[in-house]
Structure formats: C-alpha cells, structure tokens
PDB file of N, CA and C in Angstrom:
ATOM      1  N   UNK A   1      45.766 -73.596  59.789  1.00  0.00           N
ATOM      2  CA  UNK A   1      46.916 -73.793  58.928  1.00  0.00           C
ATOM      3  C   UNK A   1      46.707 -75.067  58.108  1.00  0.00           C
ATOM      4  N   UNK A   2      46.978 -74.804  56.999  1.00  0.00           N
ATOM      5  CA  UNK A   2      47.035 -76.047  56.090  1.00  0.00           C
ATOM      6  C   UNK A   2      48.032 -77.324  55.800  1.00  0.00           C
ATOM      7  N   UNK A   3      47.501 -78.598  55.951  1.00  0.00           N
ATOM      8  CA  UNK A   3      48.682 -79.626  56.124  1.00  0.00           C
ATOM      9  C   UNK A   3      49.544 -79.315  54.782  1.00  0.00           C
ATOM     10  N   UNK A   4      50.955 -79.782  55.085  1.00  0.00           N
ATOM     11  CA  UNK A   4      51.696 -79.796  53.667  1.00  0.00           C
ATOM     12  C   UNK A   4      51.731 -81.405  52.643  1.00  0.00           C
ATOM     13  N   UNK A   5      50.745 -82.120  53.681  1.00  0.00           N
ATOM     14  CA  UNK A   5      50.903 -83.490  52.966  1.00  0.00           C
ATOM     15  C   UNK A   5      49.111 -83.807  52.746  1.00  0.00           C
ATOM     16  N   UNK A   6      50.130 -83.480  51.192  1.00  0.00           N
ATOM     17  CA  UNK A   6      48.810 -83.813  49.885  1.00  0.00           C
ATOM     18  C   UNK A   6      49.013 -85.355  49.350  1.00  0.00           C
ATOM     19  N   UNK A   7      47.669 -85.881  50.115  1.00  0.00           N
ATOM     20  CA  UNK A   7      47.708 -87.027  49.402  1.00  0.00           C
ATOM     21  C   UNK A   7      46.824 -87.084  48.200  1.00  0.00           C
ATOM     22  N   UNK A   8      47.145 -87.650  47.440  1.00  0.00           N
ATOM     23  CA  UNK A   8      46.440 -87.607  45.789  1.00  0.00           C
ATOM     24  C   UNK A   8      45.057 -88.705  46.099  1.00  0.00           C
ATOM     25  N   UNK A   9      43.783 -88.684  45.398  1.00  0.00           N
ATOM     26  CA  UNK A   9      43.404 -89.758  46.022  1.00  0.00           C
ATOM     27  C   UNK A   9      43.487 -90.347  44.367  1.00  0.00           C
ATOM     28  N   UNK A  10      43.369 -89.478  43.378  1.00  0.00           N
ATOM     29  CA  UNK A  10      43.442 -90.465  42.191  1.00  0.00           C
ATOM     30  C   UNK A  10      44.839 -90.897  41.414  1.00  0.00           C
ATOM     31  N   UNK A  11      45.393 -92.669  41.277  1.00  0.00           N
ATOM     32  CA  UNK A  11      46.202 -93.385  40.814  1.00  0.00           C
ATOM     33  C   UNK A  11      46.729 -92.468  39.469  1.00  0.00           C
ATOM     34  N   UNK A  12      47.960 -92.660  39.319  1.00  0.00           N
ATOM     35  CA  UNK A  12      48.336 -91.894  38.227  1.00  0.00           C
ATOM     36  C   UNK A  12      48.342 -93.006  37.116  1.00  0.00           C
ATOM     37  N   UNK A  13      47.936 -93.157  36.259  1.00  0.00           N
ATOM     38  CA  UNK A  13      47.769 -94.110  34.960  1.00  0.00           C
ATOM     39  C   UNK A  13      49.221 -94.621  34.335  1.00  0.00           C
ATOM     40  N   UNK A  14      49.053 -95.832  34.327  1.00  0.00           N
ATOM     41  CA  UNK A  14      50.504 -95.847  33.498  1.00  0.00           C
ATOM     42  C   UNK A  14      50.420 -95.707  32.406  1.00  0.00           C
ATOM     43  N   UNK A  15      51.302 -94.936  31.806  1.00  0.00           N
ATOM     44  CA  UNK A  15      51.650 -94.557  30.714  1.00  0.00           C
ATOM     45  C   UNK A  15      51.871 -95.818  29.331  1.00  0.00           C
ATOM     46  N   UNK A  16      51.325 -95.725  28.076  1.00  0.00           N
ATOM     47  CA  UNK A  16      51.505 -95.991  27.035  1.00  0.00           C
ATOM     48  C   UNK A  16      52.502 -96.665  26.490  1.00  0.00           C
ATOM     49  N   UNK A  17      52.867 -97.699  26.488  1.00  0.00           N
ATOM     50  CA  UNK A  17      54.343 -98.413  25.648  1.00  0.00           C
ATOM     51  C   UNK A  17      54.261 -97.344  24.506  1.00  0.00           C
ATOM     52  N   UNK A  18      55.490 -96.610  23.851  1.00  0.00           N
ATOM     53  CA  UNK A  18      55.255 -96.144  22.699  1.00  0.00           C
ATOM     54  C   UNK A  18      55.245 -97.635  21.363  1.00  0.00           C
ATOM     55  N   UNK A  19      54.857 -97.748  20.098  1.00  0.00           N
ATOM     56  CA  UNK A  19      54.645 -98.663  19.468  1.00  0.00           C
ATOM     57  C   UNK A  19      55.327 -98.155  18.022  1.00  0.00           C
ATOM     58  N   UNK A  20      55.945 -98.912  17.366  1.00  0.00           N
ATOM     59  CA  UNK A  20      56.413 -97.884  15.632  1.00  0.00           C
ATOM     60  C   UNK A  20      55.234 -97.802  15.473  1.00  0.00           C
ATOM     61  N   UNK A  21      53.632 -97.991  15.284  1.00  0.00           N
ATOM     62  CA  UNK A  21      53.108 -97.884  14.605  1.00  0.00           C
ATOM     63  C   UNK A  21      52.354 -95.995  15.266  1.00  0.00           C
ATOM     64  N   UNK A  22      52.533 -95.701  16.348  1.00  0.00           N
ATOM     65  CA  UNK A  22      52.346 -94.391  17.161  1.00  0.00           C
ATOM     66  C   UNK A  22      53.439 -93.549  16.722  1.00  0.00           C
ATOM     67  N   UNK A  23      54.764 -94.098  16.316  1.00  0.00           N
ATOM     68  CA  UNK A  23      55.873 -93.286  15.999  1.00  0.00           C
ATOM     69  C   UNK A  23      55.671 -92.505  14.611  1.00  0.00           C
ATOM     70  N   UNK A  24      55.088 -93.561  13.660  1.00  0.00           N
ATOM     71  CA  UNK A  24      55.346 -93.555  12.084  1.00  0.00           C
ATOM     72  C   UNK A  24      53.713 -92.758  11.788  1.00  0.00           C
ATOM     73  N   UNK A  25      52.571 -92.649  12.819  1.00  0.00           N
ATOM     74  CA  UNK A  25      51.979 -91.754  12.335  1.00  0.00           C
ATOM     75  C   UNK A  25      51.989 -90.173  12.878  1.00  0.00           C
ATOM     76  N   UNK A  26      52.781 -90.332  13.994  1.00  0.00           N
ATOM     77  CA  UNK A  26      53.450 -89.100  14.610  1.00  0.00           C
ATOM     78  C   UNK A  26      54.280 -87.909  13.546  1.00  0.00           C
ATOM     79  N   UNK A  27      55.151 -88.959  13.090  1.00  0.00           N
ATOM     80  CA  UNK A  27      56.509 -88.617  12.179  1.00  0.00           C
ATOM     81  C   UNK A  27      55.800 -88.302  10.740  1.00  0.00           C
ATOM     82  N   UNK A  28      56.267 -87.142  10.128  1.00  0.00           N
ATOM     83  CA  UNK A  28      55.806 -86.499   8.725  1.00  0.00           C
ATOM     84  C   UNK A  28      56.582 -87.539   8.086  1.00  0.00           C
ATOM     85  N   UNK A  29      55.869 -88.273   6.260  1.00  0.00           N
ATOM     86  CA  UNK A  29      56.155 -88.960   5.640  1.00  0.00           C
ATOM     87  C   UNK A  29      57.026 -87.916   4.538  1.00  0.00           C
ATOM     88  N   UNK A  30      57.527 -88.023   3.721  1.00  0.00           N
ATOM     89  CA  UNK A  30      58.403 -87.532   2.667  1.00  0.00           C
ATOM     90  C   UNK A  30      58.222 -86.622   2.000  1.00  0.00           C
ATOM     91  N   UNK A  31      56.671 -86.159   1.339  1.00  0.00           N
ATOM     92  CA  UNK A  31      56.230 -85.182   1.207  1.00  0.00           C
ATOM     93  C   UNK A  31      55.666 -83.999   2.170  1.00  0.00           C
ATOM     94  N   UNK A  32      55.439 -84.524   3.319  1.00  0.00           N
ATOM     95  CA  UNK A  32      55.131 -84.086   4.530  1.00  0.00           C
ATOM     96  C   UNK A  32      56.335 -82.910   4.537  1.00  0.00           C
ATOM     97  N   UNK A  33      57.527 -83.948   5.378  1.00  0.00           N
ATOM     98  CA  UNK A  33      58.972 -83.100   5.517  1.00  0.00           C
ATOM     99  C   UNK A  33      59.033 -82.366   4.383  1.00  0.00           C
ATOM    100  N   UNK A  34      59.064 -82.535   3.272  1.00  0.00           N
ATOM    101  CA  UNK A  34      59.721 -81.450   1.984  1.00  0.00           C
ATOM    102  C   UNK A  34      59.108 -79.960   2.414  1.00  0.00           C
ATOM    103  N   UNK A  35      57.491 -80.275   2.341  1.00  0.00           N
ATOM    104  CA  UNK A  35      56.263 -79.129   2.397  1.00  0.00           C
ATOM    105  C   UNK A  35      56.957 -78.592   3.978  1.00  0.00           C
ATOM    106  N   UNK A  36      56.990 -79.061   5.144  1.00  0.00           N
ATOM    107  CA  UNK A  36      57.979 -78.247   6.138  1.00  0.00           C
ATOM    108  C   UNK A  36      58.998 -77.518   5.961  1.00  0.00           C
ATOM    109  N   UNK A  37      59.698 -78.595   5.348  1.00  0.00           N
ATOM    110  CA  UNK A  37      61.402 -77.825   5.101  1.00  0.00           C
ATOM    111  C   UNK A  37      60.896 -76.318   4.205  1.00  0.00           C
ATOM    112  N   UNK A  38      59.979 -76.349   2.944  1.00  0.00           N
ATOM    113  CA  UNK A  38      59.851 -75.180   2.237  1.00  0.00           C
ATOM    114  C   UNK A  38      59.178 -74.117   3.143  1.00  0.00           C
ATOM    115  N   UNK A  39      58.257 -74.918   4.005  1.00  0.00           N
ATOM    116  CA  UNK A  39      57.176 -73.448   4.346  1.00  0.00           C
ATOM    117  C   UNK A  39      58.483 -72.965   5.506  1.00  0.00           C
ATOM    118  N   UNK A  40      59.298 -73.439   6.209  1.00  0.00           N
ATOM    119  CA  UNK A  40      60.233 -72.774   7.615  1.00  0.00           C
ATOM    120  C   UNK A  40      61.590 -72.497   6.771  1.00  0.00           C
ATOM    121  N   UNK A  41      61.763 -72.517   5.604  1.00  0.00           N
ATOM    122  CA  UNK A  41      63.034 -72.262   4.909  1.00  0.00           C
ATOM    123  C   UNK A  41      63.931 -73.016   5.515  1.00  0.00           C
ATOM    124  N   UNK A  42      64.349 -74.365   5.888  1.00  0.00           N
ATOM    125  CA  UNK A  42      65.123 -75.712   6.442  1.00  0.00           C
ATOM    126  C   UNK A  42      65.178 -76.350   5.295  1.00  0.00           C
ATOM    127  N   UNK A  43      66.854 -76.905   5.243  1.00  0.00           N
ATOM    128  CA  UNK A  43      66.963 -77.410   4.692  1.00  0.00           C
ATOM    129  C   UNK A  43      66.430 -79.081   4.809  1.00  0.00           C
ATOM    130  N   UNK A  44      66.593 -79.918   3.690  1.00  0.00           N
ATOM    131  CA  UNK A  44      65.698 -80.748   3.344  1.00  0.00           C
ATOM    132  C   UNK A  44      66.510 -81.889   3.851  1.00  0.00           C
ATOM    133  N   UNK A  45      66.263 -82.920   5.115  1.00  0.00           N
ATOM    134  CA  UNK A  45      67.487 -83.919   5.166  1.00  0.00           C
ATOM    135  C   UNK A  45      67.072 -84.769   4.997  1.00  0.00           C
ATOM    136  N   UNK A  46      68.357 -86.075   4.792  1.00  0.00           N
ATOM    137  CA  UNK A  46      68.293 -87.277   3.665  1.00  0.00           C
ATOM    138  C   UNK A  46      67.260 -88.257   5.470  1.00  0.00           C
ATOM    139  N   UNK A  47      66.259 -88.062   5.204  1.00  0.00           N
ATOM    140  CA  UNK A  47      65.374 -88.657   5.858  1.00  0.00           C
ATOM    141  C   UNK A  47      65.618 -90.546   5.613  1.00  0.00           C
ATOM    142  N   UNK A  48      65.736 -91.177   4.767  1.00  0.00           N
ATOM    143  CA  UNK A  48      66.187 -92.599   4.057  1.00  0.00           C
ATOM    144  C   UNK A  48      67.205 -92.525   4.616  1.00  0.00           C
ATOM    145  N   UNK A  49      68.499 -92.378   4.527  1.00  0.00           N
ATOM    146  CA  UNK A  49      69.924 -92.365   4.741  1.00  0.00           C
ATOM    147  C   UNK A  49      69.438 -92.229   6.415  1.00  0.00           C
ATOM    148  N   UNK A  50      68.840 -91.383   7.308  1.00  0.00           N
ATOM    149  CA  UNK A  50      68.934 -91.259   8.660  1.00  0.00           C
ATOM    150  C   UNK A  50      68.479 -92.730   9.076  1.00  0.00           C
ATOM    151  N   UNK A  51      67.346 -93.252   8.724  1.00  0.00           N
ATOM    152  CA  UNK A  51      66.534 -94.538   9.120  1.00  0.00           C
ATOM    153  C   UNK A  51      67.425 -95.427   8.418  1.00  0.00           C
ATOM    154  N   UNK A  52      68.114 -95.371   7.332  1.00  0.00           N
ATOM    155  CA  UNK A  52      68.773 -97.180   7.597  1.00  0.00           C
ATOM    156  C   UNK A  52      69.463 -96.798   8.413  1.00  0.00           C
ATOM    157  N   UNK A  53      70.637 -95.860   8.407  1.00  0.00           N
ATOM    158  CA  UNK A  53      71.888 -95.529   9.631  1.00  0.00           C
ATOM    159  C   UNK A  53      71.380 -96.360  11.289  1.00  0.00           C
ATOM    160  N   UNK A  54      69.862 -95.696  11.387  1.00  0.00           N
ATOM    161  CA  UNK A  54      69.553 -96.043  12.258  1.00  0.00           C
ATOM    162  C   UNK A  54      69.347 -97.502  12.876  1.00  0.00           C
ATOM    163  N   UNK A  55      68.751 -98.102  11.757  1.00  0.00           N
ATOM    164  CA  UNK A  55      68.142 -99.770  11.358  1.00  0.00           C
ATOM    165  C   UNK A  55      69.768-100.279  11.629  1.00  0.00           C
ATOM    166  N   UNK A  56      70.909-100.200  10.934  1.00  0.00           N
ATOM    167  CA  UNK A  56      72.068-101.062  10.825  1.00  0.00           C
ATOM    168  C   UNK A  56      72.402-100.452  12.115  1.00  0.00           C
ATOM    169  N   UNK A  57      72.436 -99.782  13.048  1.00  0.00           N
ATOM    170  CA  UNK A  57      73.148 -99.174  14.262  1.00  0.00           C
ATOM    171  C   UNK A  57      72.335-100.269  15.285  1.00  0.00           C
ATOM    172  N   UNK A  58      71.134-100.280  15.627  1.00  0.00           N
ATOM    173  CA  UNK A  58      70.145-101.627  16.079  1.00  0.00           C
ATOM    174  C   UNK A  58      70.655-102.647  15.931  1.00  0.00           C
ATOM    175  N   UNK A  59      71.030-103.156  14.415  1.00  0.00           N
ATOM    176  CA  UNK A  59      71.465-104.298  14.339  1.00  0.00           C
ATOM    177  C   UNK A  59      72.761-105.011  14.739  1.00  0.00           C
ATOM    178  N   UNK A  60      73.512-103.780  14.582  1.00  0.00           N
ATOM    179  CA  UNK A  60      75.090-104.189  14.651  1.00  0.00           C
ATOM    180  C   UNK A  60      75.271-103.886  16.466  1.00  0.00           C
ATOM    181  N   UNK A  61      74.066-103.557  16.975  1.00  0.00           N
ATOM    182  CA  UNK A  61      74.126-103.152  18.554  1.00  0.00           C
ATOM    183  C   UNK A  61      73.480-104.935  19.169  1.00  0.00           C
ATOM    184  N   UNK A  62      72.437-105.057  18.465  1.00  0.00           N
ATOM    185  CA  UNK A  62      71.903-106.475  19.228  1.00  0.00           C
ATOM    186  C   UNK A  62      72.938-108.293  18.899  1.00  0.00           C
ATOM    187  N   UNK A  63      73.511-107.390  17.664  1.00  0.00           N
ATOM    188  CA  UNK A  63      74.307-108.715  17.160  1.00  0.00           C
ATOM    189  C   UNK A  63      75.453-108.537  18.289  1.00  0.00           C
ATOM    190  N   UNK A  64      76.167-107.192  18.283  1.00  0.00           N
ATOM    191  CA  UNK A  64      77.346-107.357  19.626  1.00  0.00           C
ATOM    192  C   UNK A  64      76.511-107.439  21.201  1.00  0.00           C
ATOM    193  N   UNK A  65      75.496-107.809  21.273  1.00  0.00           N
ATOM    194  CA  UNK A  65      75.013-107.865  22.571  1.00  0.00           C
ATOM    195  C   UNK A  65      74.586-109.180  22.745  1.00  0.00           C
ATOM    196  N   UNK A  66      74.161-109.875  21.793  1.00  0.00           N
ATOM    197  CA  UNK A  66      73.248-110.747  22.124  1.00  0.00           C
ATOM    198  C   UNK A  66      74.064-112.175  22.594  1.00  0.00           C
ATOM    199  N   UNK A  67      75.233-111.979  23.038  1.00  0.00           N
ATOM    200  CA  UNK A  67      76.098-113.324  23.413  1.00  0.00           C
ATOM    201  C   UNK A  67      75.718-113.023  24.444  1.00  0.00           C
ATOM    202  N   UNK A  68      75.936-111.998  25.223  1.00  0.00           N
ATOM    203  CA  UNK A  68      75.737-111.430  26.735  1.00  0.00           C
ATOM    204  C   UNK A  68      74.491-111.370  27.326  1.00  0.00           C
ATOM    205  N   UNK A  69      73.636-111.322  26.380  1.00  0.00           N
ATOM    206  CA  UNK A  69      72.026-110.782  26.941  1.00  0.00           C
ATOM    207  C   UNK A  69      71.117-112.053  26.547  1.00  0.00           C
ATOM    208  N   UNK A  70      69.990-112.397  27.683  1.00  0.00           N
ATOM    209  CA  UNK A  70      69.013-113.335  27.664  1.00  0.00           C
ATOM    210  C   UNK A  70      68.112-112.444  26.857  1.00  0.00           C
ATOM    211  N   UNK A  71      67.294-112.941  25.959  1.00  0.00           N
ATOM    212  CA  UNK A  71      66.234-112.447  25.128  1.00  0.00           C
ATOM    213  C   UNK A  71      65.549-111.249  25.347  1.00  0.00           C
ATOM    214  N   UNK A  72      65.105-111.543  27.280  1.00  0.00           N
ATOM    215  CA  UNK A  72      64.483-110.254  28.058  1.00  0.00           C
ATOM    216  C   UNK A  72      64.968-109.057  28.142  1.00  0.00           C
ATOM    217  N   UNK A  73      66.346-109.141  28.380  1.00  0.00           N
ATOM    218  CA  UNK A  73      66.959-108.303  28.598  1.00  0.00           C
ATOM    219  C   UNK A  73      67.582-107.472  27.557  1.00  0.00           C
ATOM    220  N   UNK A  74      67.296-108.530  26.195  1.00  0.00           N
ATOM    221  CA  UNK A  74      67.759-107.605  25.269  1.00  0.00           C
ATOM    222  C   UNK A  74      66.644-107.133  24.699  1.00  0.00           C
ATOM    223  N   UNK A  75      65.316-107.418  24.890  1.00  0.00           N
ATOM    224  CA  UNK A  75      64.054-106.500  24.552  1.00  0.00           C
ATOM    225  C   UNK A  75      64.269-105.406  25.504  1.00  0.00           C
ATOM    226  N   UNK A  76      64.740-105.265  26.900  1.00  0.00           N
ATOM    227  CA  UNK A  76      64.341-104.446  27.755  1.00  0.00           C
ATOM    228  C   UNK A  76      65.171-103.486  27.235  1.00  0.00           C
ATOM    229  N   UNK A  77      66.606-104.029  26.472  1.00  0.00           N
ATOM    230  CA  UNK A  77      67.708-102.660  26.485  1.00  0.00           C
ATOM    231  C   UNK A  77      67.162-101.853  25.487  1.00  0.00           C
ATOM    232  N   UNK A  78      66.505-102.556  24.592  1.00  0.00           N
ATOM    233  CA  UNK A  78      66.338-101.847  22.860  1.00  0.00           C
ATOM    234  C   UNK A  78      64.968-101.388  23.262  1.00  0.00           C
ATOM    235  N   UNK A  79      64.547-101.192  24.015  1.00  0.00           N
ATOM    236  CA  UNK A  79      63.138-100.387  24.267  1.00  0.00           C
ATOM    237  C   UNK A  79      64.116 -98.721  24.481  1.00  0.00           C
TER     238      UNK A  79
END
C-alpha cells in the first residue's frame, strides 16, 4: 500500500514581485486594444480615462492613509 504523505523534495520558488514595467508590456498599447476591439467586435473603451481614474484613486487613497501608516506599511498596502 502506498503512503499518503508526499513529501516534495523540490522547494517551490518564490514567485516574482509583479513590476509596472511586466504590467505595461503585458497590457496592449492603444493601437493594440483598437485592432482587438475590431477583430472580437467589442466595443472600444476610454483606456486614458480608466488609468487616470485609476492614478487619482491611488492618490486620494495614500493621501487619506498616510497619517495612519508608517512608510512600510503603506508600500505593503498599495502592493
């Protein structure tokens, strides 16, 4: 009969910080998205308008945090 305890002998790797610069070549640039949106018939969204929304939502999140939070902790939250 076979034991049920599998020990692994190889370490599982830690994983990758993601980086913007892994994000932004991940992510289709402007002509990219258009040529998607046409070839899947999707409509075309305000890609600009999503990223500042996003940028001022960050900001207006670390400015109401940052009375409360030591430096670390406010890198750790915004990860």
């Amino acid at each position: 009969m076979t034991s049920l305890n599998r020990s692994s002998k190889a370490q599982p790797s830690a994983q990758r910080a993601t980086t913007l610069e892994m994000v932004r070549l991940a992510c289709p640039d402007a002509p990219q998205a258009s040529r998607i949106c046409e070839s899947f018939g999707l409509a075309i969204v305000d890609s600009d308008g999503i990223r500042e929304l996003h940028r001022s939502q960050f900001i207006d999140s670390a400015d109401a945090l940052k009375e409360g939070l030591a430096e670390k902790a406010m890198q750790i939250h915004m990860q």
